[in-house]
N, C-alpha and C. Protein backbone atom coordinates (compact mmCIF):
# COMPACT_ATOMS: atom_id res chain seq x y z
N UNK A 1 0.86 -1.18 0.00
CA UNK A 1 0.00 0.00 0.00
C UNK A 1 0.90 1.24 0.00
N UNK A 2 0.52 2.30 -0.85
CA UNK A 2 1.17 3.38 -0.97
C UNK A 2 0.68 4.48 -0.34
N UNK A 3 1.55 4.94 0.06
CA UNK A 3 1.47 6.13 1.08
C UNK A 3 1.43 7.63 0.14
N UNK A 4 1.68 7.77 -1.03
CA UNK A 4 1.54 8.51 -2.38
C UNK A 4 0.03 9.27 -2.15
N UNK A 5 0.17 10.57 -1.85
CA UNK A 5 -1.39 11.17 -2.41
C UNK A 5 -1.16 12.18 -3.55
N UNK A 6 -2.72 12.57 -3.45
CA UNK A 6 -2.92 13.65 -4.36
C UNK A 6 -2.08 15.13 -3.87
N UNK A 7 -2.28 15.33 -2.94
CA UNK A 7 -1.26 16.28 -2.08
C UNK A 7 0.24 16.36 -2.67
N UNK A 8 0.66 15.14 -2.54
CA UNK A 8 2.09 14.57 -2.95
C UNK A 8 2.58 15.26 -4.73
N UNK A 9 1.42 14.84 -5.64
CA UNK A 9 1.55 15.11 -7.30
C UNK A 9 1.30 16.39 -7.47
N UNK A 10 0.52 17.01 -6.39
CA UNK A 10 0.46 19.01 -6.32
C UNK A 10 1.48 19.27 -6.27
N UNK A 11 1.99 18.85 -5.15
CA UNK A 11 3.08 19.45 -4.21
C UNK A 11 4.27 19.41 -5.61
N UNK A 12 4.30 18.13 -6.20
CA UNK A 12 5.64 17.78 -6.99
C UNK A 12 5.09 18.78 -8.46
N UNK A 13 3.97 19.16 -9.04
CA UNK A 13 3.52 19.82 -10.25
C UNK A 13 4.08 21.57 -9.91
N UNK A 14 3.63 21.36 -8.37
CA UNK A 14 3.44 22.77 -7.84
C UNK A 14 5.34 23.43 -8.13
N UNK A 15 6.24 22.45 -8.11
CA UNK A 15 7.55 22.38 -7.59
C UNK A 15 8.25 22.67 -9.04
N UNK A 16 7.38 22.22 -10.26
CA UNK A 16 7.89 21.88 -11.70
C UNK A 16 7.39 23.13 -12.17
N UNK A 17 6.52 24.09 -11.50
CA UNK A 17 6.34 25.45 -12.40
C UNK A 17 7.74 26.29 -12.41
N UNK A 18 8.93 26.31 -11.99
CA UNK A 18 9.68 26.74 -11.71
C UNK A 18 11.41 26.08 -12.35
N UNK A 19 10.56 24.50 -12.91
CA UNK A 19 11.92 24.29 -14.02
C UNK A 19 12.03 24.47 -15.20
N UNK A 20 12.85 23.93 -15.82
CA UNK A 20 12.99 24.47 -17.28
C UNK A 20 12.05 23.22 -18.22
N UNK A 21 11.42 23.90 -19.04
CA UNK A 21 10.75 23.08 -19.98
C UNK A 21 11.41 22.22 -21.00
N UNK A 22 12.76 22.46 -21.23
CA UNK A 22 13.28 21.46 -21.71
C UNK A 22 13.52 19.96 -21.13
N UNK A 23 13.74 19.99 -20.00
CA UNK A 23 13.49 18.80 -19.11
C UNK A 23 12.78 18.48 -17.81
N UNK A 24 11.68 19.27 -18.29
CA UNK A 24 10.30 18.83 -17.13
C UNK A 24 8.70 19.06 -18.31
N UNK A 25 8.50 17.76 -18.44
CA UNK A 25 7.33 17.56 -19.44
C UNK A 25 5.98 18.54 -18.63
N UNK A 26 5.97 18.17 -16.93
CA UNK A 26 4.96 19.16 -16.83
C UNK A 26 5.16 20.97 -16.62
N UNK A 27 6.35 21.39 -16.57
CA UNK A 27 6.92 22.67 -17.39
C UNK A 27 6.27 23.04 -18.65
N UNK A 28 6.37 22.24 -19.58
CA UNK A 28 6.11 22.46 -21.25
C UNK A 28 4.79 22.54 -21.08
N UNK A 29 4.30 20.99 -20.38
CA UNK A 29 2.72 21.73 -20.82
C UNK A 29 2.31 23.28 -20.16
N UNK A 30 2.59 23.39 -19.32
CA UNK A 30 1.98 24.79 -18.26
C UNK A 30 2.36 25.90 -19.25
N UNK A 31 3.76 25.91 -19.97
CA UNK A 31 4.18 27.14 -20.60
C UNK A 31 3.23 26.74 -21.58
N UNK A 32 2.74 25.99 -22.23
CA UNK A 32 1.63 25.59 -23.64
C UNK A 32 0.35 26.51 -23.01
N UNK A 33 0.01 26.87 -21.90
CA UNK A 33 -1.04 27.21 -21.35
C UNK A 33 -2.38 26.29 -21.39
N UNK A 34 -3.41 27.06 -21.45
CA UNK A 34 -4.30 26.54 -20.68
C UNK A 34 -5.32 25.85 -21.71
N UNK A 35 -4.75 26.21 -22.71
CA UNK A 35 -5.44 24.76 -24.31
C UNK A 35 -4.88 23.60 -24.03
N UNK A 36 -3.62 23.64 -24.11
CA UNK A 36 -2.74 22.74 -24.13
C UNK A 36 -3.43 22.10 -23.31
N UNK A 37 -2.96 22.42 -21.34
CA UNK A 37 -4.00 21.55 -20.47
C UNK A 37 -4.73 21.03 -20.68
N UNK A 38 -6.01 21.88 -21.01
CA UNK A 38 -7.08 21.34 -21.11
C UNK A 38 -7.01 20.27 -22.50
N UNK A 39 -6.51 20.25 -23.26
CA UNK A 39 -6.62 19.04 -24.74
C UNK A 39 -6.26 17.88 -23.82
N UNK A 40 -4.53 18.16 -23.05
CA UNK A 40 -4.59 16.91 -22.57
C UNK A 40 -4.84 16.42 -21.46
N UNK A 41 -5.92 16.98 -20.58
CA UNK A 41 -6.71 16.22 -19.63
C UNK A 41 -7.56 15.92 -20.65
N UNK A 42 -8.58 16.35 -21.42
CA UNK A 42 -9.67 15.42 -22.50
C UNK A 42 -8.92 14.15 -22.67
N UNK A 43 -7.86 14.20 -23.79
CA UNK A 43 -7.91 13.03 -24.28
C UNK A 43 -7.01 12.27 -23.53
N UNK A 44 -6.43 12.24 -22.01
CA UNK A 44 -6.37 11.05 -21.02
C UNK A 44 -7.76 10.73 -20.70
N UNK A 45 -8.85 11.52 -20.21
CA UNK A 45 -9.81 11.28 -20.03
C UNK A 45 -10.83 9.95 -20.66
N UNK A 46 -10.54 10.45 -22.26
CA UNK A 46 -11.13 9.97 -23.13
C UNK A 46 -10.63 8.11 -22.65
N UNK A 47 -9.19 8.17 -23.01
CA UNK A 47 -8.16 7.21 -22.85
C UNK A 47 -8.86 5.91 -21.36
N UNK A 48 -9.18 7.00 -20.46
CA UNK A 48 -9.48 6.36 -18.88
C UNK A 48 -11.23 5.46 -19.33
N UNK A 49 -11.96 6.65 -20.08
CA UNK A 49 -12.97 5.81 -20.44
C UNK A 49 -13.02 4.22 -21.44
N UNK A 50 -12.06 4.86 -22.31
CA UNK A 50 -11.86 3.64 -23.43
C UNK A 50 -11.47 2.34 -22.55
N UNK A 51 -10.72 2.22 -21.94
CA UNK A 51 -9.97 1.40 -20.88
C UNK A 51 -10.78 0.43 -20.05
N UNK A 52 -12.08 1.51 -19.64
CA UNK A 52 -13.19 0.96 -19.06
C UNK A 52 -13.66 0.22 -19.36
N UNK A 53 -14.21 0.76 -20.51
CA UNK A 53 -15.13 0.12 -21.84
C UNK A 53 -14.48 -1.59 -22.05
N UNK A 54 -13.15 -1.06 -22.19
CA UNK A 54 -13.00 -2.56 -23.02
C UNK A 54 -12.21 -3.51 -21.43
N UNK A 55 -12.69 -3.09 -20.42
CA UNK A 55 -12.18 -4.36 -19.04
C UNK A 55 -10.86 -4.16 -19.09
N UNK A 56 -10.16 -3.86 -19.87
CA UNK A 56 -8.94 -4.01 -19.55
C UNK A 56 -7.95 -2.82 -17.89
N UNK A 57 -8.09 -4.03 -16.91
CA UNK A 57 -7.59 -3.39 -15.55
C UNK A 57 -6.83 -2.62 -15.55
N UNK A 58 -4.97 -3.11 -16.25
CA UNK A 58 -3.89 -2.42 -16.34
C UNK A 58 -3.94 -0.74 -16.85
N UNK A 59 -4.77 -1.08 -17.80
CA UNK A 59 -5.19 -0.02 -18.90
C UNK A 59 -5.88 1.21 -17.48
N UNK A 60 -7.01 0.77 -17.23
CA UNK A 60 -7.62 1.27 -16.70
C UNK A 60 -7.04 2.10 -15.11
N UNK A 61 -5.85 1.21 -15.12
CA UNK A 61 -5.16 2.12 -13.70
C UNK A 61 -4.39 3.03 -14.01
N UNK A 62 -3.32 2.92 -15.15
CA UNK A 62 -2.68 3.33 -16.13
C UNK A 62 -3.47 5.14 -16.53
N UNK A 63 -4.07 4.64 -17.21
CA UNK A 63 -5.01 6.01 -17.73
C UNK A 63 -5.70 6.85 -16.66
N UNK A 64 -6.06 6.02 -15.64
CA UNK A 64 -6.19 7.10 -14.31
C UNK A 64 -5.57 7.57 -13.67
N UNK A 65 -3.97 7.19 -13.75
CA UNK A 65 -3.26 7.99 -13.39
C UNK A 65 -2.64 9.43 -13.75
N UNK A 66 -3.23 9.09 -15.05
CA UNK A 66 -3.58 10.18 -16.26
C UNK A 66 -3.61 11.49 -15.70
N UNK A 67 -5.12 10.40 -15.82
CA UNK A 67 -6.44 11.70 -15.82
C UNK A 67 -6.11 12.42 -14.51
N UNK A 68 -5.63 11.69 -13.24
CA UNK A 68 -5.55 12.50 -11.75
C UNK A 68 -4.24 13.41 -12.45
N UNK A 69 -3.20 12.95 -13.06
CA UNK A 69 -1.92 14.05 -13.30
C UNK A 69 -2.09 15.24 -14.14
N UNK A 70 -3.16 15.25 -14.96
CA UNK A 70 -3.06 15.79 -16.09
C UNK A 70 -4.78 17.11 -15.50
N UNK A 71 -5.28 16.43 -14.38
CA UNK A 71 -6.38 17.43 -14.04
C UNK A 71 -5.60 18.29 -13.02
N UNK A 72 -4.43 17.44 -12.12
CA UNK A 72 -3.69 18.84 -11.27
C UNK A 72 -3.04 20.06 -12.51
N UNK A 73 -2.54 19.09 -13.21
CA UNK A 73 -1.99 20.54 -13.92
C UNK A 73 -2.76 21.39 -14.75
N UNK A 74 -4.16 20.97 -15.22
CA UNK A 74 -4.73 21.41 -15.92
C UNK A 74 -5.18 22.47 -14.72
N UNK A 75 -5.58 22.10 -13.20
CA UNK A 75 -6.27 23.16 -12.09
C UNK A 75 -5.26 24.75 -12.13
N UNK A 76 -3.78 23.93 -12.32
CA UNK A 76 -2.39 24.89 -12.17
C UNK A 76 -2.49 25.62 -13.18
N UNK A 77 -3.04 25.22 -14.42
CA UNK A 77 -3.02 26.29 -15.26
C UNK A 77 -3.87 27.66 -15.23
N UNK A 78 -5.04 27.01 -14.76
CA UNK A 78 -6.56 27.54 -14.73
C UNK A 78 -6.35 28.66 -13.27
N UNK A 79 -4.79 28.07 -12.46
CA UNK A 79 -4.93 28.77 -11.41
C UNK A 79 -6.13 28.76 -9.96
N UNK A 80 -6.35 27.40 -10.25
CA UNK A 80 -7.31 26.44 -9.32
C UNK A 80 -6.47 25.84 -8.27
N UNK A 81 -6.74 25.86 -6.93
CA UNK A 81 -6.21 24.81 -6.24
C UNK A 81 -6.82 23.79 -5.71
N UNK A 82 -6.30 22.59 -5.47
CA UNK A 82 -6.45 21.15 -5.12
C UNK A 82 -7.32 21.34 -4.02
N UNK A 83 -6.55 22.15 -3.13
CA UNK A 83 -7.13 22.66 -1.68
C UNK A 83 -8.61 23.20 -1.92
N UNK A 84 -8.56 23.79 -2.74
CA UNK A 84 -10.06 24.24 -3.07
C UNK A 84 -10.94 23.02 -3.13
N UNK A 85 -10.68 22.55 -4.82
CA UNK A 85 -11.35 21.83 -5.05
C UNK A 85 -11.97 20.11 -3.41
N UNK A 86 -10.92 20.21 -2.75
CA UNK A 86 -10.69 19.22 -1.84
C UNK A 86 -12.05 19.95 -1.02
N UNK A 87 -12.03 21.32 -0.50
CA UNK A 87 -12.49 21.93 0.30
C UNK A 87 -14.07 21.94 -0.21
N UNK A 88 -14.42 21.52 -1.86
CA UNK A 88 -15.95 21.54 -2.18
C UNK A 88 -16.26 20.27 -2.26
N UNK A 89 -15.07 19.39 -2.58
CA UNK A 89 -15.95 17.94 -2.17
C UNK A 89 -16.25 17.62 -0.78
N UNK A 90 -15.93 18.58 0.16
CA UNK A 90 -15.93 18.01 1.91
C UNK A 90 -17.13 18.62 1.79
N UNK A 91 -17.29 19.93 1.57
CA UNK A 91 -19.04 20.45 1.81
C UNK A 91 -20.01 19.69 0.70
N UNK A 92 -19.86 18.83 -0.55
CA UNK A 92 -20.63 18.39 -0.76
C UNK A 92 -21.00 17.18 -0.21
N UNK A 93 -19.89 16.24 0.56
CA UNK A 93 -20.01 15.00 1.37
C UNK A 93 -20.79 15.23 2.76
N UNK A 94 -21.39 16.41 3.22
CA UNK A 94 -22.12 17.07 4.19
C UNK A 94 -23.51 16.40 3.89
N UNK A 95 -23.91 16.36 2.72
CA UNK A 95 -25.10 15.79 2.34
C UNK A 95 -25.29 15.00 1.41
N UNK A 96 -26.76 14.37 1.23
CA UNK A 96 -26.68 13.26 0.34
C UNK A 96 -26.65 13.90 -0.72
N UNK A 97 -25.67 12.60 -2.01
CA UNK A 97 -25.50 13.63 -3.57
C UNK A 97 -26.85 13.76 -3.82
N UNK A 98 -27.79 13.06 -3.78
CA UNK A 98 -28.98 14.03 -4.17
C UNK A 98 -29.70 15.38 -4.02
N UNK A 99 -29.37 15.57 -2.48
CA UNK A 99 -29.24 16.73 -1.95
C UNK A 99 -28.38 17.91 -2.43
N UNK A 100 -27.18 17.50 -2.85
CA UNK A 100 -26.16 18.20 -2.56
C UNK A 100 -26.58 18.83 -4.73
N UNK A 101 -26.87 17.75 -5.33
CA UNK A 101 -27.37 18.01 -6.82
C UNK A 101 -28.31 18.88 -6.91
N UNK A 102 -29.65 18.46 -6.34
CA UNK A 102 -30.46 19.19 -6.37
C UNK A 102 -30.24 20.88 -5.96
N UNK A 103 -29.55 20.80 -4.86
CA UNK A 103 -28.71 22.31 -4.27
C UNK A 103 -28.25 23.40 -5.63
N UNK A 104 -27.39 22.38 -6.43
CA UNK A 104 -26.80 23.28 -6.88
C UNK A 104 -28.09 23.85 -8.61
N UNK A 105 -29.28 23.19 -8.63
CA UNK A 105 -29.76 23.50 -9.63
C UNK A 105 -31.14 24.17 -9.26
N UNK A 106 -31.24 24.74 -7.86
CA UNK A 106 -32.49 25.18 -7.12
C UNK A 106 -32.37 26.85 -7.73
């Protein structure tokens, strides 16, 4: 069991805005800005679904590791933090998701 969080891949993305893009892949994307991001959280995304689709496990852990790496940096671009986002799933876990759905479309 790994002791590895989401905290941990901030902390290390958060650390890579500050190297050189020639040898830090998540450098390049951030200087690509915030298309860039966003294209490639979609198509890991896409990737995490396909994976699903067809059972394949490896695939499927693989591509979610993706999608969790590629949505911190996409937040970093957007100038979102983890902490945030962390801080709206705790107030939506306050109530049931039905509750908490219905809330946001009242």
């Amino acid at each position: 069991m790994t002791h590895f969080s989401l905290n941990d891949l901030d902390q290390i993305i958060a650390d890579r805005v500050s190297a050189d893009s020639k040898t830090s892949y998540t450098k390049s994307l951030l200087d690509a800005g915030i298309h860039k991001t966003t294209k490639k959280f979609g198509e890991e995304s896409v990737e995490a679904i396909i994976a699903v689709m067809q059972k394949d496990r490896a695939a499927i852990i693989n591509e979610s590791a993706d999608v969790l790496y590629h949505l911190l940096v996409m937040l970093k671009s957007a100038h979102v933090s983890l902490k945030d986002v962390m801080a709206e799933l705790q107030k939506r876990t306050a109530q049931s998701g039905i509750e908490e759905k219905n809330s946001r479309h009242g």
